[in-house]
C-alpha atoms as a PDB file:
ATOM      1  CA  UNK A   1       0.000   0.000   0.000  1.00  0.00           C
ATOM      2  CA  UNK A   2       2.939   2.194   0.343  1.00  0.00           C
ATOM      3  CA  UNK A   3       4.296   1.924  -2.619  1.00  0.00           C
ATOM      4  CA  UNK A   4       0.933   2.540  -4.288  1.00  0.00           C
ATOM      5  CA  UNK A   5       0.989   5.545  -2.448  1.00  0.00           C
ATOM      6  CA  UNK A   6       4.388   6.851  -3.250  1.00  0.00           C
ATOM      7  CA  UNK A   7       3.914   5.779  -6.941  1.00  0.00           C
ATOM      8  CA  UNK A   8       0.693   8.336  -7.230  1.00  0.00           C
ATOM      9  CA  UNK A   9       2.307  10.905  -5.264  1.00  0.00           C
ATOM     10  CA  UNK A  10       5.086  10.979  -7.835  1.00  0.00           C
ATOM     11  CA  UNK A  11       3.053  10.433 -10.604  1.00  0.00           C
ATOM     12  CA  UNK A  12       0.713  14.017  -9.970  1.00  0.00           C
ATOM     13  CA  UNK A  13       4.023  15.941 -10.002  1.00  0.00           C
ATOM     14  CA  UNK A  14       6.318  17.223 -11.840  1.00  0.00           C
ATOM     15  CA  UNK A  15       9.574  17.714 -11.231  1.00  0.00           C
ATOM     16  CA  UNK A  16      12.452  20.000 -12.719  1.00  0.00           C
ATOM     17  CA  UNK A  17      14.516  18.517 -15.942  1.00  0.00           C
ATOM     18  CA  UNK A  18      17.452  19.745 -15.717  1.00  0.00           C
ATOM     19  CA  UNK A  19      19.844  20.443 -19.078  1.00  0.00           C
ATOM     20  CA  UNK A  20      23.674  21.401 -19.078  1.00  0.00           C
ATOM     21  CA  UNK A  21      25.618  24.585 -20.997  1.00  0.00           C
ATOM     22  CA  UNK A  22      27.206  21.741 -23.314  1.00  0.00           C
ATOM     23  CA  UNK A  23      23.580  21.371 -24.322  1.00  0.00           C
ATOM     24  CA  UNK A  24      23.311  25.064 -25.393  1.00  0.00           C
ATOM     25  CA  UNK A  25      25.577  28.077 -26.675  1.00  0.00           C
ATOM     26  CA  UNK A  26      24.591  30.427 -24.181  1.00  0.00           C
ATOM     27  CA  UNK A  27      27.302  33.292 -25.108  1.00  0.00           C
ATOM     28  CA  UNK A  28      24.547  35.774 -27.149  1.00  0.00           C
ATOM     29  CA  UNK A  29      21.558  35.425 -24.510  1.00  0.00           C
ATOM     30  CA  UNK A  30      24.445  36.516 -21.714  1.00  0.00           C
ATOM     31  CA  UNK A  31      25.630  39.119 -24.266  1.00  0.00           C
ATOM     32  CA  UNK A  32      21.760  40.474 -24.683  1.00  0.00           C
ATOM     33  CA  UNK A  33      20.824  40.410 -21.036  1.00  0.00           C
ATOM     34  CA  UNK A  34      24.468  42.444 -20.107  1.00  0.00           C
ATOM     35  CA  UNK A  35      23.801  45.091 -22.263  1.00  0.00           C
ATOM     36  CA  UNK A  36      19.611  45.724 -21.835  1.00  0.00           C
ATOM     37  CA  UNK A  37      20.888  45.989 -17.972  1.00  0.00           C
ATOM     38  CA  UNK A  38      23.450  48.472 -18.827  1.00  0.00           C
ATOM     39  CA  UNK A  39      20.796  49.941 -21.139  1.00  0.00           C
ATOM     40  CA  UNK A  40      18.318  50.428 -18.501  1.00  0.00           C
ATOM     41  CA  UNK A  41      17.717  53.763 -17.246  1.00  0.00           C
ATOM     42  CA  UNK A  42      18.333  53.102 -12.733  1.00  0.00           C
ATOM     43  CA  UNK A  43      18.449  55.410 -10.146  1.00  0.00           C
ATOM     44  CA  UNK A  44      21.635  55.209  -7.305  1.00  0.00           C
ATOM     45  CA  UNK A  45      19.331  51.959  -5.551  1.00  0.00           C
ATOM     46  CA  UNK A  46      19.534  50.282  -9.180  1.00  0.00           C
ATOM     47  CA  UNK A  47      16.044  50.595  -9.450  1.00  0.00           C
ATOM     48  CA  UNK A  48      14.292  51.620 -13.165  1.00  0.00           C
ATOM     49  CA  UNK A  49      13.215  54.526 -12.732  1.00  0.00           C
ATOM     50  CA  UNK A  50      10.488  55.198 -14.978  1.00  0.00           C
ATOM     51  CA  UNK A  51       8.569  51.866 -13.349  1.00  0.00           C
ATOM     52  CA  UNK A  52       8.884  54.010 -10.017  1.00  0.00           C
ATOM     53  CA  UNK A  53       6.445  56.071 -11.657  1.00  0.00           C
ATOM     54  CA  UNK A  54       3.912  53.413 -13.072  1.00  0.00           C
ATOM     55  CA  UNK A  55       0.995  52.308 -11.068  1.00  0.00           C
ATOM     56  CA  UNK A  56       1.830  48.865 -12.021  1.00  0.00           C
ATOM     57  CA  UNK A  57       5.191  49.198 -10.992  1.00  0.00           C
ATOM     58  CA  UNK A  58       5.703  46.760  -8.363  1.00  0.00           C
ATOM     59  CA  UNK A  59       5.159  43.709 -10.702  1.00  0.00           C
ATOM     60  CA  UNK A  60       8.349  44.694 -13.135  1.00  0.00           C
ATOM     61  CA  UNK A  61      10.249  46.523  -9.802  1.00  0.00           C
ATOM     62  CA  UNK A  62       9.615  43.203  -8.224  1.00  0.00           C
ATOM     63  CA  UNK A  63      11.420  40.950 -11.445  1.00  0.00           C
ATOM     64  CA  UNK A  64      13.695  43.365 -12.255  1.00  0.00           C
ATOM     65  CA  UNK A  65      15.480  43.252  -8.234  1.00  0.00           C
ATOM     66  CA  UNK A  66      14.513  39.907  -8.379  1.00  0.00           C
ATOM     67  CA  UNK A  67      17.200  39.130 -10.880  1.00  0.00           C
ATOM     68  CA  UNK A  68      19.651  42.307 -10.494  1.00  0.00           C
ATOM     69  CA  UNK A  69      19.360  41.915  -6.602  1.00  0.00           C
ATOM     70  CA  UNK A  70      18.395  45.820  -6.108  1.00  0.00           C
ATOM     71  CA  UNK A  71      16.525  46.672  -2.932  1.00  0.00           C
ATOM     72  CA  UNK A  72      12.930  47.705  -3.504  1.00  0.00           C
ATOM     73  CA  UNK A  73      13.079  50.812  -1.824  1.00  0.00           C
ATOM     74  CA  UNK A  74      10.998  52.862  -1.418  1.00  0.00           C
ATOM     75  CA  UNK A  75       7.696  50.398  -1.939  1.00  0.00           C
ATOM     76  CA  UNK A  76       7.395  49.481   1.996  1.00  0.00           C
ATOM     77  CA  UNK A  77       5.403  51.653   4.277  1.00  0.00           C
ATOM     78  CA  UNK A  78       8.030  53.162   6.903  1.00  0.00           C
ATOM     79  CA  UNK A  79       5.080  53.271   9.384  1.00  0.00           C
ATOM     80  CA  UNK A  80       3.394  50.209   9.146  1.00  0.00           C
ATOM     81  CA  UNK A  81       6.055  47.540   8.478  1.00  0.00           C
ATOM     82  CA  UNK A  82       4.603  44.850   6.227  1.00  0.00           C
ATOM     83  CA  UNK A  83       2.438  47.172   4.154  1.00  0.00           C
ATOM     84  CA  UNK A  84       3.768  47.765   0.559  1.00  0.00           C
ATOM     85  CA  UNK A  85       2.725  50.161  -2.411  1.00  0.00           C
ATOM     86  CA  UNK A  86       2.349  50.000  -6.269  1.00  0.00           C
ATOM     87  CA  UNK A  87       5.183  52.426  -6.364  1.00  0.00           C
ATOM     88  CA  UNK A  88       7.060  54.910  -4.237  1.00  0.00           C
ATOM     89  CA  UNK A  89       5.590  58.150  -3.453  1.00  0.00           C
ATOM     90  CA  UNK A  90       3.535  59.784  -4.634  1.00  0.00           C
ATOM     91  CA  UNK A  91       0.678  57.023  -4.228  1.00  0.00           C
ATOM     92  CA  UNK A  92      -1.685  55.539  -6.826  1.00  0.00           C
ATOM     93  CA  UNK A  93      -4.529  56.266  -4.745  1.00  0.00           C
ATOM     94  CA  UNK A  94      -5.036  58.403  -1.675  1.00  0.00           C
ATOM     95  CA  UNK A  95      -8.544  58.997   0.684  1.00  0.00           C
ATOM     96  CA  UNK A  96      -8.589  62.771   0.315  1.00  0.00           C
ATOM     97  CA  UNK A  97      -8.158  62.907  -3.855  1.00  0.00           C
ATOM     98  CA  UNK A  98     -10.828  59.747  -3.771  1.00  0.00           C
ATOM     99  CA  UNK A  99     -13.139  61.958  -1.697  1.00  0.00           C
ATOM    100  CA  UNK A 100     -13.047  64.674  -4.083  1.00  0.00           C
ATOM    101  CA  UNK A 101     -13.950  62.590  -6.634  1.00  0.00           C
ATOM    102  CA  UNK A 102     -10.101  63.159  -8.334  1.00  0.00           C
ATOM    103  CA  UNK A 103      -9.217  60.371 -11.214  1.00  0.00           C
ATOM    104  CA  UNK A 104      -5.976  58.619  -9.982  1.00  0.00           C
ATOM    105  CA  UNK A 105      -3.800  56.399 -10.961  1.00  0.00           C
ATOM    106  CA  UNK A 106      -5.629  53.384  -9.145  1.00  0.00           C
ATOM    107  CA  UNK A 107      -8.602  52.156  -7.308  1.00  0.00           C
ATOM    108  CA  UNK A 108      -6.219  51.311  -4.621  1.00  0.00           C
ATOM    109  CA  UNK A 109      -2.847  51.039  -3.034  1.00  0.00           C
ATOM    110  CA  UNK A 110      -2.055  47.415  -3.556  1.00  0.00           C
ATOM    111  CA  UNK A 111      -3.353  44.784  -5.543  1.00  0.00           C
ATOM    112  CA  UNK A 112      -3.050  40.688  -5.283  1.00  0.00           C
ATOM    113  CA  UNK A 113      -0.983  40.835  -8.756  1.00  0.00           C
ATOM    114  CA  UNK A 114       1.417  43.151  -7.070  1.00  0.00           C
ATOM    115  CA  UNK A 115       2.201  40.249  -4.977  1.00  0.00           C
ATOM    116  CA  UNK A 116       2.105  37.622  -7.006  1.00  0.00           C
ATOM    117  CA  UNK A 117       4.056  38.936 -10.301  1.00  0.00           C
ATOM    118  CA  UNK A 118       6.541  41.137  -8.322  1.00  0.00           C
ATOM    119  CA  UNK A 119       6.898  41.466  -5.047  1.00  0.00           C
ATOM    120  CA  UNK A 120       6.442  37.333  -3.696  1.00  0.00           C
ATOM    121  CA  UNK A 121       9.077  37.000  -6.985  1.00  0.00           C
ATOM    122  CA  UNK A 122      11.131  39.318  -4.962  1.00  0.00           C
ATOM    123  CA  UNK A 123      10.881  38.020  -1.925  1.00  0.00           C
ATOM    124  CA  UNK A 124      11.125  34.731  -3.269  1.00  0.00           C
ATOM    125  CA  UNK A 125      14.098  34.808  -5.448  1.00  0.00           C
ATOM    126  CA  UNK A 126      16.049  37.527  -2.916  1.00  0.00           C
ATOM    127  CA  UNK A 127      14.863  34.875  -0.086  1.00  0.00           C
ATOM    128  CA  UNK A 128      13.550  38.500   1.713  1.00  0.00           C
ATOM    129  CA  UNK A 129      12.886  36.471   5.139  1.00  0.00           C
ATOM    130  CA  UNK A 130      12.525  39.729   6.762  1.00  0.00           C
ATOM    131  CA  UNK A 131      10.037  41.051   4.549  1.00  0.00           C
ATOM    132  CA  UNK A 132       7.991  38.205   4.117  1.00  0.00           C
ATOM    133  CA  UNK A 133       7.614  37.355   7.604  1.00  0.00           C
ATOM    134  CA  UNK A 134       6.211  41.288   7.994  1.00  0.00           C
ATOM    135  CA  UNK A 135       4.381  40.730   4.752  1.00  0.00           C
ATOM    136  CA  UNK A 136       2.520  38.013   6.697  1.00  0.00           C
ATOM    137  CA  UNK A 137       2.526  39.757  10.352  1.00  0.00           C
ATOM    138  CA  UNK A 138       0.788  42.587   8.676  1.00  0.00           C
ATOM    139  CA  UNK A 139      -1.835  40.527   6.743  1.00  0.00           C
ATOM    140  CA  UNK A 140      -2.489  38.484  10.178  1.00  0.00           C
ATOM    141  CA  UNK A 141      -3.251  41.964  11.793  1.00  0.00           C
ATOM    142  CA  UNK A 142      -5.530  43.447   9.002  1.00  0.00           C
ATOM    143  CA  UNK A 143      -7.376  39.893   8.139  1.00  0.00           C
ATOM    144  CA  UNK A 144      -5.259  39.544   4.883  1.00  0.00           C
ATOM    145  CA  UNK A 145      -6.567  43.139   3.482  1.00  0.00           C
ATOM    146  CA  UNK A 146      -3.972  44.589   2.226  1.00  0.00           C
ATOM    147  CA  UNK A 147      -4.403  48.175   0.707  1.00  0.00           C
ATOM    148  CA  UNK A 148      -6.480  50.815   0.904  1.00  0.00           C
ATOM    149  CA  UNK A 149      -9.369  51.324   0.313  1.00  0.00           C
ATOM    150  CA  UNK A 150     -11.546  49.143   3.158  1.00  0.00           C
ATOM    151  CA  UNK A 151     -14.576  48.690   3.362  1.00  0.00           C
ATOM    152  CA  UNK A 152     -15.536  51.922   1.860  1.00  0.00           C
ATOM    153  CA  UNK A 153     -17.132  53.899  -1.040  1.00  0.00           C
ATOM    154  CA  UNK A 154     -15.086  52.381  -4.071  1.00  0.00           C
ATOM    155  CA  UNK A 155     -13.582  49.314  -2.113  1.00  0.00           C
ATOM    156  CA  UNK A 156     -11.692  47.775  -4.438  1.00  0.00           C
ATOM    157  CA  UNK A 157     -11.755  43.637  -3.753  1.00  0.00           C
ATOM    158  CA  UNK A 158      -8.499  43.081  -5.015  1.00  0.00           C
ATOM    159  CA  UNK A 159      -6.146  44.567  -2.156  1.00  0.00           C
ATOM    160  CA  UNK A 160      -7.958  41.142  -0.279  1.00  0.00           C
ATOM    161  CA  UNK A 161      -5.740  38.287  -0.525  1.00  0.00           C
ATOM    162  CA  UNK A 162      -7.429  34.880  -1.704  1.00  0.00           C
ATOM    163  CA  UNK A 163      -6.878  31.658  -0.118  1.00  0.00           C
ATOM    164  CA  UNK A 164      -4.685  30.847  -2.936  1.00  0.00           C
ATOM    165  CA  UNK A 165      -2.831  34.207  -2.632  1.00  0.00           C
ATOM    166  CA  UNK A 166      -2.082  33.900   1.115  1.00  0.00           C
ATOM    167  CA  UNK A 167      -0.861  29.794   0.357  1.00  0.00           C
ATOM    168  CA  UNK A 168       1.773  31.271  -2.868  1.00  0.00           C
ATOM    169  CA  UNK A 169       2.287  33.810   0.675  1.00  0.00           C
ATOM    170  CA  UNK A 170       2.457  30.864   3.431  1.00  0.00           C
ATOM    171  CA  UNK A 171       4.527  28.651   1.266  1.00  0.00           C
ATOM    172  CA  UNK A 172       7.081  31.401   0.109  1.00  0.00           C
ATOM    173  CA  UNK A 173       7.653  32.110   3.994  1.00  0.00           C
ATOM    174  CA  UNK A 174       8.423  28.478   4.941  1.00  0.00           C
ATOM    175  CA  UNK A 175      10.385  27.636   1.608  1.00  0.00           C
ATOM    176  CA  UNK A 176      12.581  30.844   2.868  1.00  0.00           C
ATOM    177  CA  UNK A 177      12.562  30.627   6.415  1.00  0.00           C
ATOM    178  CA  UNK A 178      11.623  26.541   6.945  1.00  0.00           C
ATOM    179  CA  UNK A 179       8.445  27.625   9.487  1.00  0.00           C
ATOM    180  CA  UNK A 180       5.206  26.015   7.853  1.00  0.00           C
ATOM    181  CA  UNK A 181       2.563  27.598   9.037  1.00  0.00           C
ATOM    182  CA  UNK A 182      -1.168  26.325   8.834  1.00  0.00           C
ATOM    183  CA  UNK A 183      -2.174  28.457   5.515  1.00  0.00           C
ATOM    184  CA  UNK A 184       0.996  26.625   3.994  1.00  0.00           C
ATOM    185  CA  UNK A 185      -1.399  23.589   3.093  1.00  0.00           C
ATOM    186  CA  UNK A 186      -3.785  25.207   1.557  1.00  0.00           C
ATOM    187  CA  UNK A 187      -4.563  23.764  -1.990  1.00  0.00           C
ATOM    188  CA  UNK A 188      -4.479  26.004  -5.374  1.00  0.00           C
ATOM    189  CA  UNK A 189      -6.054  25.708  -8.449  1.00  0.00           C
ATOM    190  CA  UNK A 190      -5.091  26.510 -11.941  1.00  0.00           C
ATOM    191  CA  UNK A 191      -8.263  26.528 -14.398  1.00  0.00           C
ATOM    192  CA  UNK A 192      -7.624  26.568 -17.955  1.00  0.00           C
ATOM    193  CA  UNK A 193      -8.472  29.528 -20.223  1.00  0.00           C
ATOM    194  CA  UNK A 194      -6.685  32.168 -18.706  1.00  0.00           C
ATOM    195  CA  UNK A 195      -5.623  34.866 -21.774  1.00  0.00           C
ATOM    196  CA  UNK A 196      -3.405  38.209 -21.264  1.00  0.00           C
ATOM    197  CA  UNK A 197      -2.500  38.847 -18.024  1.00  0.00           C
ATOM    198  CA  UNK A 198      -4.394  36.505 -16.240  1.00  0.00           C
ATOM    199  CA  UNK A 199      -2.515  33.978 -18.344  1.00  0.00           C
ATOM    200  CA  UNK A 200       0.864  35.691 -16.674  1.00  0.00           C
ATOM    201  CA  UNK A 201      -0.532  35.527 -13.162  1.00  0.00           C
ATOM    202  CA  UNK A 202      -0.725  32.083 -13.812  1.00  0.00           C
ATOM    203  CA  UNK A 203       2.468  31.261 -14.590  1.00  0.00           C
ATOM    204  CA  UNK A 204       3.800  33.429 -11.287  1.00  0.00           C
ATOM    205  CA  UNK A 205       1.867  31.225  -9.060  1.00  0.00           C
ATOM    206  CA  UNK A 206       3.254  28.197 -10.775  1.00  0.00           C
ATOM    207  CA  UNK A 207       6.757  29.538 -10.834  1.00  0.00           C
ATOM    208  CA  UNK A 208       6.342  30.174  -7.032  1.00  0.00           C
ATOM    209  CA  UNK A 209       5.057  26.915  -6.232  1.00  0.00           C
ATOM    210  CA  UNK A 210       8.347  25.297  -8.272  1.00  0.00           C
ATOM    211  CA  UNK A 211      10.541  27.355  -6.177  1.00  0.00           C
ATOM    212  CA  UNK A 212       8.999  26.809  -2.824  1.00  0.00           C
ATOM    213  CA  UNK A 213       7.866  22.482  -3.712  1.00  0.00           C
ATOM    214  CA  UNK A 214      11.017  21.809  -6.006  1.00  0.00           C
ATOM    215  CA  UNK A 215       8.008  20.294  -8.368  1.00  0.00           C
ATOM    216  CA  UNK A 216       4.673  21.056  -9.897  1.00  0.00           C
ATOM    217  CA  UNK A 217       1.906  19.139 -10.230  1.00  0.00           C
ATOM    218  CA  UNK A 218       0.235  17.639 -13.396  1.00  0.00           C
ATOM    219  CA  UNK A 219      -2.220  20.366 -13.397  1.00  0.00           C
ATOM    220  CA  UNK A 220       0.402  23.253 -12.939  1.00  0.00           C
ATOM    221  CA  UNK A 221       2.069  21.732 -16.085  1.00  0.00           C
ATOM    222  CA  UNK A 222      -1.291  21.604 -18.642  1.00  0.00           C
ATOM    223  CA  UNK A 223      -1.285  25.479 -17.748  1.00  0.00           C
ATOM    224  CA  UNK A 224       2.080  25.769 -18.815  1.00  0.00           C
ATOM    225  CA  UNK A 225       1.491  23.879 -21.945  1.00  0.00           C
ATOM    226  CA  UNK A 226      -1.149  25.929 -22.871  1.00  0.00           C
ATOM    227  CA  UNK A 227       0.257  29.224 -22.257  1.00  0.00           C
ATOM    228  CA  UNK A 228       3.227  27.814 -24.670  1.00  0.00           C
ATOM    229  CA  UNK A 229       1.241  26.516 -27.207  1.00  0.00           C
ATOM    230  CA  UNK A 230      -1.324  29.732 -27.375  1.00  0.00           C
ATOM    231  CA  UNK A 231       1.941  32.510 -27.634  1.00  0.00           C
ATOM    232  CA  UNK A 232       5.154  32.185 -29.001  1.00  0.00           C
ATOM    233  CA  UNK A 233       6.310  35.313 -27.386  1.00  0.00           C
ATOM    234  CA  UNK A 234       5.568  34.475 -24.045  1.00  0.00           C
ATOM    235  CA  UNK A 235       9.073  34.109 -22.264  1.00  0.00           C
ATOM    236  CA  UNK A 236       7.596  32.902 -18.852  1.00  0.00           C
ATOM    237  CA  UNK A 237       5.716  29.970 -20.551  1.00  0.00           C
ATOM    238  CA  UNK A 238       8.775  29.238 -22.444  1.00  0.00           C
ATOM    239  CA  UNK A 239      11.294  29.119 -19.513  1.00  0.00           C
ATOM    240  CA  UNK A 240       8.679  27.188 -17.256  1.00  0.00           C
ATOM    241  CA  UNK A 241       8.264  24.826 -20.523  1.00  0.00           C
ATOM    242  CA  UNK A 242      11.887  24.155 -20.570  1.00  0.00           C
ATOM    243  CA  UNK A 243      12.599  24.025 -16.851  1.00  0.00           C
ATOM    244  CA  UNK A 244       9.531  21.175 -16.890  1.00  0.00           C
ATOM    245  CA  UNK A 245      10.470  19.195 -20.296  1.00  0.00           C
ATOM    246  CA  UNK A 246      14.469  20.063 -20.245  1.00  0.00           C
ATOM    247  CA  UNK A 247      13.765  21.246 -23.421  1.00  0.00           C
ATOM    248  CA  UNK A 248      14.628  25.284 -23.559  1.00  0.00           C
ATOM    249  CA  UNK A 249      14.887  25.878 -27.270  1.00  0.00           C
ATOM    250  CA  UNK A 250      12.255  28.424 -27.616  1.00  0.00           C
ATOM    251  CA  UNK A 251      13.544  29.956 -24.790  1.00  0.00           C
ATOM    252  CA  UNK A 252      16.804  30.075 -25.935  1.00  0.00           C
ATOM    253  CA  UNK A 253      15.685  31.292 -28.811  1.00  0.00           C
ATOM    254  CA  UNK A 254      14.533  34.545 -27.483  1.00  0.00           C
ATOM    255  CA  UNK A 255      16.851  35.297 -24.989  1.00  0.00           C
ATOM    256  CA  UNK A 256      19.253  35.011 -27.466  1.00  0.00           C
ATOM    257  CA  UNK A 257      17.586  37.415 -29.672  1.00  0.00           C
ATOM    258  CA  UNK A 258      18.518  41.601 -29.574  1.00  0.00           C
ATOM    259  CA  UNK A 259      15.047  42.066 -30.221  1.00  0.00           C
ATOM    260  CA  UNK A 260      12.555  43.002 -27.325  1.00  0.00           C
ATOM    261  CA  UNK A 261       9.971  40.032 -27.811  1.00  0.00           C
ATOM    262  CA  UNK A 262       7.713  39.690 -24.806  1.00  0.00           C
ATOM    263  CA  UNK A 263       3.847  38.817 -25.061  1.00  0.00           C
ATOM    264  CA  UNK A 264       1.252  42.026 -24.938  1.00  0.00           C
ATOM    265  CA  UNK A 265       0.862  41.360 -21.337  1.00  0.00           C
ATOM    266  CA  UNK A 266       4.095  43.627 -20.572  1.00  0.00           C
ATOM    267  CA  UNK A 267       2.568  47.007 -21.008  1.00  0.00           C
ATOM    268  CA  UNK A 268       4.569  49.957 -20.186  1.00  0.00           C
ATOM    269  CA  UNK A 269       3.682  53.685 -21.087  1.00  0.00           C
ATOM    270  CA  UNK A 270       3.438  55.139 -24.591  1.00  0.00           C
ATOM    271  CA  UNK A 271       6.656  55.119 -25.934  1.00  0.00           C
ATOM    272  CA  UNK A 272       8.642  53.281 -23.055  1.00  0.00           C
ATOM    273  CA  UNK A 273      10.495  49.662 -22.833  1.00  0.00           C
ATOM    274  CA  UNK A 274      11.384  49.577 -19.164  1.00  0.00           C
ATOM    275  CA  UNK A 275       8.673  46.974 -18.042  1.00  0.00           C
ATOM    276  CA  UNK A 276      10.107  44.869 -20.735  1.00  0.00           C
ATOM    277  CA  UNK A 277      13.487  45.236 -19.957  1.00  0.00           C
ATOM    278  CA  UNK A 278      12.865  44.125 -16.485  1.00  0.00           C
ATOM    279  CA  UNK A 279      10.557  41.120 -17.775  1.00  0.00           C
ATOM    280  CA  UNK A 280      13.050  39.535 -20.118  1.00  0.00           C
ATOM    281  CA  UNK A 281      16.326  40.559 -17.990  1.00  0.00           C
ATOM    282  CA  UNK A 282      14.168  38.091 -14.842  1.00  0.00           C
ATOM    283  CA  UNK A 283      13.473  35.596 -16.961  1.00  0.00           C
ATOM    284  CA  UNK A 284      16.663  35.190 -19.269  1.00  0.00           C
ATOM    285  CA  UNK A 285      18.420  35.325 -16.001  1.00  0.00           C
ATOM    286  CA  UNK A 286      16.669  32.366 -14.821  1.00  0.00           C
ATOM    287  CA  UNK A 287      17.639  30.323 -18.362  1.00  0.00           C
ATOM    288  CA  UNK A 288      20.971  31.153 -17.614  1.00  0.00           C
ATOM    289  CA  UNK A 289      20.817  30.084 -14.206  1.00  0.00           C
ATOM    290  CA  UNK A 290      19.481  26.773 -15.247  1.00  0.00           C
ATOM    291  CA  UNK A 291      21.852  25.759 -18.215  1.00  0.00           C
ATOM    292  CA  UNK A 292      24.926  26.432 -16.019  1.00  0.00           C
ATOM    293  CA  UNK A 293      23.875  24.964 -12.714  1.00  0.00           C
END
């Protein structure tokens, strides 16, 4: 009975296939990545400073320290420890312009996809102990809402974090800091159909549970699959496609390339590449990683 039980467990997941640099010439995708992070425009903290402006900025902030190891200052509330922000001041969204019935740049402070696509990839990659364990004190304390505003004329749902959120959360903490705490078991789904960004969300989750399980499950993999299948230029789907199958030619493919190929989910300003700087740099970084582990 065991063994039965051993063989199922192994057969629902999958784990990472791992590939060697004699397996790939990874000279021009090292050559790209160097110069679009010498090409990137970064304040003295090494942080791209025209995402510091962008109400979306935590999710490319979040990959772009993940990978260059910059500090994400600036994005943590200096009052209440634990409490982050779409960007550094001047806030997305504030009570007294909301009152006045003043357009802003968001319905709210913080979002679940600020977690998920940048800061947990942070936190995650940087293995930020000390923020994620305040991350989670502060959630704990405010029943796992997370931005303003609460409960209140134009409460926006998404500052709440999900069951699955606060597991990606719960299961970040214990893969950095090895405490598992009840919300680490909490199951996750991945439904298929997901387009755009909600296709990229779930790819983060998936990525996250990788890191923190050292495996995905069968399900986790279909969503990869399909992501790869439905857009060529989709680098995460790619990477997590090779990482999964050992097979990283697509990947290598475009990391390789000079040209800025990433799917229409990374959407910077008019005019602007930063948030797809910071995308491919994080995930080129990773192929790299990989191929000369």
């Amino acid at each position: 009975m065991k063994l039965l039980i051993l063989s199922l467990f192994l057969t629902s997941c999958v784990t990472t296939q791992q590939k060697t640099l004699k397996d790939y010439d990874l000279s021009s995708a090292i050559a790209v990545r160097n110069a679009d992070i010498k090409k990137a425009d970064k304040d003295k903290n090494g942080l791209l400073t025209e995402i510091k402006k962008d109400c979306d900025g935590m999710i490319w902030q979040g990959q772009w320290c993940a990978s260059t190891g910059c500090d994400l200052v600036g994005y943590e509330d200096t009052r209440l420890n634990g409490r982050f922000y779409r960007r550094p001041q001047p806030r997305c969204w504030t009570k007294s312009k909301a009152d006045k019935g003043i357009r802003q740049g968001s319905a709210a402070t913080w979002s679940r996809d600020m977690f998920v696509c940048g800061f947990g990839i942070y936190a995650l990659a940087q293995q930020r102990l000390d923020l994620l364990q305040r991350h989670v004190k502060y959630g704990q304390d405010n029943f796992f809402v997370m931005g303003y505003p609460v409960f209140a004329k134009g409460y926006d749902p998404r500052t709440t974090y999900t069951p699955n959120v606060r597991a990606y959360l719960y299961r970040a903490l214990a893969s950095v800091g090895g405490k598992k705490y009840p919300g680490y078991y909490w199951p996750a789904a991945y439904g298929s159909g997901s387009k755009d960004f909600h296709a990229h969300l779930q790819l983060c989750s998936i990525w996250a549970r990788g890191i923190s399980d050292n495996r995905i499950t069968n399900q986790m993999k279909s969503r990869v699959e399909e992501h790869y299948k439905a857009d060529k230029t989709d680098l995460f789907a790619a990477y997590l496609h090779g990482k999964y199958t050992g097979n990283y030619k697509r990947i290598h493919k475009l990391c390789s390339s000079s040209e800025m190929v990433v799917p229409k989910y990374v959407r910077c300003g008019k005019g602007r590449t930063d948030c797809q700087i910071a995308h491919k740099v994080f995930v080129c970084g990773m192929m790299i990683d990989d191929l000369t582990q």
